[in-house]
C-alpha atoms as a PDB file:
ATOM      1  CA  UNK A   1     -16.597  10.874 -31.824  1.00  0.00           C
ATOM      2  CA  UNK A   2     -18.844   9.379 -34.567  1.00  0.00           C
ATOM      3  CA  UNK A   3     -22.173   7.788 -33.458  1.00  0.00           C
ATOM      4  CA  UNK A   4     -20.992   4.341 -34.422  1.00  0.00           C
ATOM      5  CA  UNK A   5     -17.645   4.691 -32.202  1.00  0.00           C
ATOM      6  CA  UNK A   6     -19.718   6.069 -29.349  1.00  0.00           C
ATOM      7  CA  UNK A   7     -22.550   3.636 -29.782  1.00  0.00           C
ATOM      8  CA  UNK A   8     -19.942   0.604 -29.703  1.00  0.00           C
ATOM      9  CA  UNK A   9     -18.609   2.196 -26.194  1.00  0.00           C
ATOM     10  CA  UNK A  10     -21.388   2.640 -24.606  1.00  0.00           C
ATOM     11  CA  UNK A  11     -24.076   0.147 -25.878  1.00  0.00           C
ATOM     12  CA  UNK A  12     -27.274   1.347 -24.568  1.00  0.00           C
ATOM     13  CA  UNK A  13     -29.516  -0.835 -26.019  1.00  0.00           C
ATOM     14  CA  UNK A  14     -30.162  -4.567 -24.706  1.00  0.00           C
ATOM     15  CA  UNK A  15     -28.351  -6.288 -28.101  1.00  0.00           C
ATOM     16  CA  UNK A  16     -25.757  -3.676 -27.091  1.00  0.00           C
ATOM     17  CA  UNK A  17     -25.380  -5.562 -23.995  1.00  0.00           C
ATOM     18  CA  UNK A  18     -25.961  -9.022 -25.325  1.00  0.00           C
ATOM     19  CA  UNK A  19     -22.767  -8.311 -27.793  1.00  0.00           C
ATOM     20  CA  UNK A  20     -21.110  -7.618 -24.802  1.00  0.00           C
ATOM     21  CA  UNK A  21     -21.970 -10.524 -22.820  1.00  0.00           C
ATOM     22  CA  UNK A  22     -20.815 -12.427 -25.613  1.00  0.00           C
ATOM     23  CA  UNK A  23     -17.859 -11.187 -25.764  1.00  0.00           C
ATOM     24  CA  UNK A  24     -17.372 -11.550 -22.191  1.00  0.00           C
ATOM     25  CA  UNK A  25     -17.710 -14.792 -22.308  1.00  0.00           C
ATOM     26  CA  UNK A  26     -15.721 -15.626 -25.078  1.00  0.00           C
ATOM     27  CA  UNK A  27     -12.570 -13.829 -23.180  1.00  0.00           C
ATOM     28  CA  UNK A  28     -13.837 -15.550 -20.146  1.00  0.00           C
ATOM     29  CA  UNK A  29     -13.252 -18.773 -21.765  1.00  0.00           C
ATOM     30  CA  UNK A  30      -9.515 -17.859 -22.248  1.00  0.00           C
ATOM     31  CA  UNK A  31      -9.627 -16.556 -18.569  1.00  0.00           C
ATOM     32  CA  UNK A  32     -11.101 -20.346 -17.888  1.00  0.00           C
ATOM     33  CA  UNK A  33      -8.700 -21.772 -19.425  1.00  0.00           C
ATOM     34  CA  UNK A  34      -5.601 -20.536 -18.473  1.00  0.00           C
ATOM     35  CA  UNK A  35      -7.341 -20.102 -14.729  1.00  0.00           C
ATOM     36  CA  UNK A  36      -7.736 -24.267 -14.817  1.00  0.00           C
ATOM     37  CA  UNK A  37      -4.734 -25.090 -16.374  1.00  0.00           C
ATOM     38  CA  UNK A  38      -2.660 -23.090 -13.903  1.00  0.00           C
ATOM     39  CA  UNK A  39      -4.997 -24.227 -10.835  1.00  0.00           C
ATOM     40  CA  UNK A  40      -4.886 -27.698 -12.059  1.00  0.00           C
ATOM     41  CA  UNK A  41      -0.702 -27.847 -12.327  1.00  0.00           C
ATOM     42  CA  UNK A  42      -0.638 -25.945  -9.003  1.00  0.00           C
ATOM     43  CA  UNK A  43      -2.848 -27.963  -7.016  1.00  0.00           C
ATOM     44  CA  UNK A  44      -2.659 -31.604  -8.515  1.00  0.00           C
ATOM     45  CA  UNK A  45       0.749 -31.316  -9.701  1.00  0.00           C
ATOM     46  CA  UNK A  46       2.587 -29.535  -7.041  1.00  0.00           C
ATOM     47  CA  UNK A  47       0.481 -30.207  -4.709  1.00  0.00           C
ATOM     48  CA  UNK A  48       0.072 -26.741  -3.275  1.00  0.00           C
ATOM     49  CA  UNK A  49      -3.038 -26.118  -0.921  1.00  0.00           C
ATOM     50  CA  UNK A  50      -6.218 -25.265  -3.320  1.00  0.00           C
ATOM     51  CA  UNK A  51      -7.051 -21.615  -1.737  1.00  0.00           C
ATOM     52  CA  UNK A  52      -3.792 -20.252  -2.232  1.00  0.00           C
ATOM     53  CA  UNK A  53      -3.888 -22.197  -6.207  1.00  0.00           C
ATOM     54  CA  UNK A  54      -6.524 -20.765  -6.810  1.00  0.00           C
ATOM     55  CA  UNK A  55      -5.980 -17.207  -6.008  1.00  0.00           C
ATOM     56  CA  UNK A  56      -2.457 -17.363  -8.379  1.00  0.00           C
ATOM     57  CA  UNK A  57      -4.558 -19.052 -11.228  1.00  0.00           C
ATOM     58  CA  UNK A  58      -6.932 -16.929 -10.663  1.00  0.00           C
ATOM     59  CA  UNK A  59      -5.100 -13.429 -10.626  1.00  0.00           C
ATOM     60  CA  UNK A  60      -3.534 -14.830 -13.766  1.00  0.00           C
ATOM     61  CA  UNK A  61      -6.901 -15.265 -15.514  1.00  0.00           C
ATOM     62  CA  UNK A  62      -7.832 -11.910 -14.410  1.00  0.00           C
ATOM     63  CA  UNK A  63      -4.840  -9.868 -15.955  1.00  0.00           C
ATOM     64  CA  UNK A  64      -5.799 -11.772 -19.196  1.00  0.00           C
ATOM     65  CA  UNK A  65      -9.318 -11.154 -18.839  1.00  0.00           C
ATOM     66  CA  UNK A  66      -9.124  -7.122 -18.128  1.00  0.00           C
ATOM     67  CA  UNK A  67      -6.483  -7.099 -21.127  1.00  0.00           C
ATOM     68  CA  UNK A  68      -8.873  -8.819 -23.634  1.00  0.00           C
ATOM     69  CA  UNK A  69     -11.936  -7.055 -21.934  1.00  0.00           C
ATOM     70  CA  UNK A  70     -10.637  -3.363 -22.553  1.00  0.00           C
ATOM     71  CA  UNK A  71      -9.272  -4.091 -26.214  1.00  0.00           C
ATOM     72  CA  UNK A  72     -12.700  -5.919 -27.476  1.00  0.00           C
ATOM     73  CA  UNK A  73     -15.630  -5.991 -25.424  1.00  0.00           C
ATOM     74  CA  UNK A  74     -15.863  -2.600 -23.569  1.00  0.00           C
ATOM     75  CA  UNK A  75     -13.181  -0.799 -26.123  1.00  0.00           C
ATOM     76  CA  UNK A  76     -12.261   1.297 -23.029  1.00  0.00           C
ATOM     77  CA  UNK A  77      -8.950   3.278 -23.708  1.00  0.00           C
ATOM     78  CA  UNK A  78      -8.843   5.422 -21.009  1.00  0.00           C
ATOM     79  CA  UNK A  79      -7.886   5.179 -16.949  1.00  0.00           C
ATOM     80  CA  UNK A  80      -6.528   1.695 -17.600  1.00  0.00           C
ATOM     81  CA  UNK A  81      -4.308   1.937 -14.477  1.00  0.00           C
ATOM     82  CA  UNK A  82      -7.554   2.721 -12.318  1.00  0.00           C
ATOM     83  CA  UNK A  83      -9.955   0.246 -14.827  1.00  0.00           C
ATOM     84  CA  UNK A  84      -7.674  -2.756 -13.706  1.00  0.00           C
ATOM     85  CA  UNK A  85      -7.776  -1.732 -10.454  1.00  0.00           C
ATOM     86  CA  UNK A  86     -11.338  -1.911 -10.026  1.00  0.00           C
ATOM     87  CA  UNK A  87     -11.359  -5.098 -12.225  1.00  0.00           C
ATOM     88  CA  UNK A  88      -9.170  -6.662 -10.288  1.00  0.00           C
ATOM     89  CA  UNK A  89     -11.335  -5.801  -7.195  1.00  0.00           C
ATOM     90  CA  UNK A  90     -14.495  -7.032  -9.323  1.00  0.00           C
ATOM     91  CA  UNK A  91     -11.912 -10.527  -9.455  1.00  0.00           C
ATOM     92  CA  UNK A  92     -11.093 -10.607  -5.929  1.00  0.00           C
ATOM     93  CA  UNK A  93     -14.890 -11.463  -5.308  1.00  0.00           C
ATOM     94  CA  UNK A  94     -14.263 -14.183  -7.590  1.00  0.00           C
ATOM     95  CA  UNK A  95     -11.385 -15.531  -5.497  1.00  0.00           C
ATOM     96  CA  UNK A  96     -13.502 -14.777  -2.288  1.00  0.00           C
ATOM     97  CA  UNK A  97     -16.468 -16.407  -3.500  1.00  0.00           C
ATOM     98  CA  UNK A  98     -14.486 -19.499  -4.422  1.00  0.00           C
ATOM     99  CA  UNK A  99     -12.495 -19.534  -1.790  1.00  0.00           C
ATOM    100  CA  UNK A 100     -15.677 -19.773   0.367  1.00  0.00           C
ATOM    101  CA  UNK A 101     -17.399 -22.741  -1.673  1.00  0.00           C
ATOM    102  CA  UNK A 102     -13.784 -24.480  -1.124  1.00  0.00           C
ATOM    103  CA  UNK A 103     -14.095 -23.877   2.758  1.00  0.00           C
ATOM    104  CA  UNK A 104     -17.791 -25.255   2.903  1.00  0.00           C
ATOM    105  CA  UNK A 105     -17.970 -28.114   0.285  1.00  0.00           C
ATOM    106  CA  UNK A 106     -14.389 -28.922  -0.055  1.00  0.00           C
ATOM    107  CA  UNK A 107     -12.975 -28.939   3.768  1.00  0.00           C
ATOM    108  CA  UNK A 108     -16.411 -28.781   4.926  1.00  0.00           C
ATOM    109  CA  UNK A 109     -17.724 -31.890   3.324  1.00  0.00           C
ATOM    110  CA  UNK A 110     -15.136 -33.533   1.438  1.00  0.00           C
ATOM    111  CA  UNK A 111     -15.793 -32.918  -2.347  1.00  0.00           C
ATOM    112  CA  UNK A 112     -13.074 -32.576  -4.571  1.00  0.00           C
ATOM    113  CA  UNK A 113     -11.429 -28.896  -4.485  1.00  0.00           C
ATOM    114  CA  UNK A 114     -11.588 -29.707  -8.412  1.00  0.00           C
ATOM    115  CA  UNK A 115     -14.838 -29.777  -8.758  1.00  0.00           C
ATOM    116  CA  UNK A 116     -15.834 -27.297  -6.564  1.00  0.00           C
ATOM    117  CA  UNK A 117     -13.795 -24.710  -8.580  1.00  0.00           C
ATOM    118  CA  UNK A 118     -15.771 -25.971 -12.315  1.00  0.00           C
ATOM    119  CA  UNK A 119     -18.957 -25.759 -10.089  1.00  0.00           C
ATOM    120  CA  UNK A 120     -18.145 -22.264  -8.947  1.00  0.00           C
ATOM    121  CA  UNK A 121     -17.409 -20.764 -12.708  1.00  0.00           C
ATOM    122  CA  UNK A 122     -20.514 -20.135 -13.945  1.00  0.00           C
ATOM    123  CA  UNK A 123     -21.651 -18.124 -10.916  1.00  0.00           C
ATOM    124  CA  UNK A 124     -18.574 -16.498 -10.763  1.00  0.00           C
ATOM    125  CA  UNK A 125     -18.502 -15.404 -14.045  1.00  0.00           C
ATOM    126  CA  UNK A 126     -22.266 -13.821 -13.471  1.00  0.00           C
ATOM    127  CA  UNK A 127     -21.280 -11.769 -11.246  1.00  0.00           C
ATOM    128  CA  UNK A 128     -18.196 -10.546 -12.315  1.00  0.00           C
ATOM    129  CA  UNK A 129     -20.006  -9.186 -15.538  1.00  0.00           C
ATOM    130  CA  UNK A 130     -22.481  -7.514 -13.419  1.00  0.00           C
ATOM    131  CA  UNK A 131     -19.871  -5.663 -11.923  1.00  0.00           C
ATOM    132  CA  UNK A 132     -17.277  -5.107 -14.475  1.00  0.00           C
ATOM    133  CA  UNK A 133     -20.086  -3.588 -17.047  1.00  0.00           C
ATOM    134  CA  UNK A 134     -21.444  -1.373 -13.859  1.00  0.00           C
ATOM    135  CA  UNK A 135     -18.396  -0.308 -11.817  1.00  0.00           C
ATOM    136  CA  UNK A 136     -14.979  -0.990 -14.005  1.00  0.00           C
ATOM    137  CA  UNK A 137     -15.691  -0.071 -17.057  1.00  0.00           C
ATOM    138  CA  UNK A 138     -18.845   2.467 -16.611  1.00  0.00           C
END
């Protein structure tokens, strides 16, 4: 391994980690996206109960995201099987997290299960980088 290919794997340095980020949250926006979309025809459309919407959109988005995220922002080519795993875990707290803003602000107080699940993205995404750059791809 050169010292370019392992200083692209395992950015040490904080632009290292900035790049990343960036990247991140470029894929994220496809994860968005297609997370939305799918939540939005689920939920409006077919009228199917907003926790259980959002979990499908939302596992959707996640197999995007972990494809996208090993190819071009953590270049990981190894353990895939056992990297998904754990990124899918990392995603679950995504659903929980959301799922839990639904149950307080949605059925809780009324607000539109829409909104609540834009409102939720940004702190979702946080916190899934957190733990996708420490624990599934480390």
């Amino acid at each position: 391994m050169t010292e370019t290919t392992a200083r692209i794997q395992a950015p040490s340095s904080s632009s290292g980690t900035m790049r990343q980020l960036v990247r991140y949250t470029l894929i994220g926006g496809s994860g968005v996206t297609l997370d939305l979309v799918v939540f939005l025809l689920l939920h409006n459309w077919a009228g199917m109960d907003e926790q259980f919407a959002n979990a499908l959109s939302t596992t959707l988005a996640i197999t995007n995201n972990f494809v996208l995220n090993a190819r071009f922002t953590f270049e990981a080519r190894d353990r895939l099987f056992i990297r998904f795993l754990r990124f899918y875990a990392v995603g679950l707290t995504g659903i929980a997290l959301t799922n839990l803003l639904f149950l307080a602000f949605t059925d809780g107080l009324g607000i539109d299960a829409n909104i609540i699940k834009v409102a939720s993205m940004p702190l979702v995404l946080a916190l899934q980088f957190v733990l996708n750059k420490k624990w599934s791809f480390a």
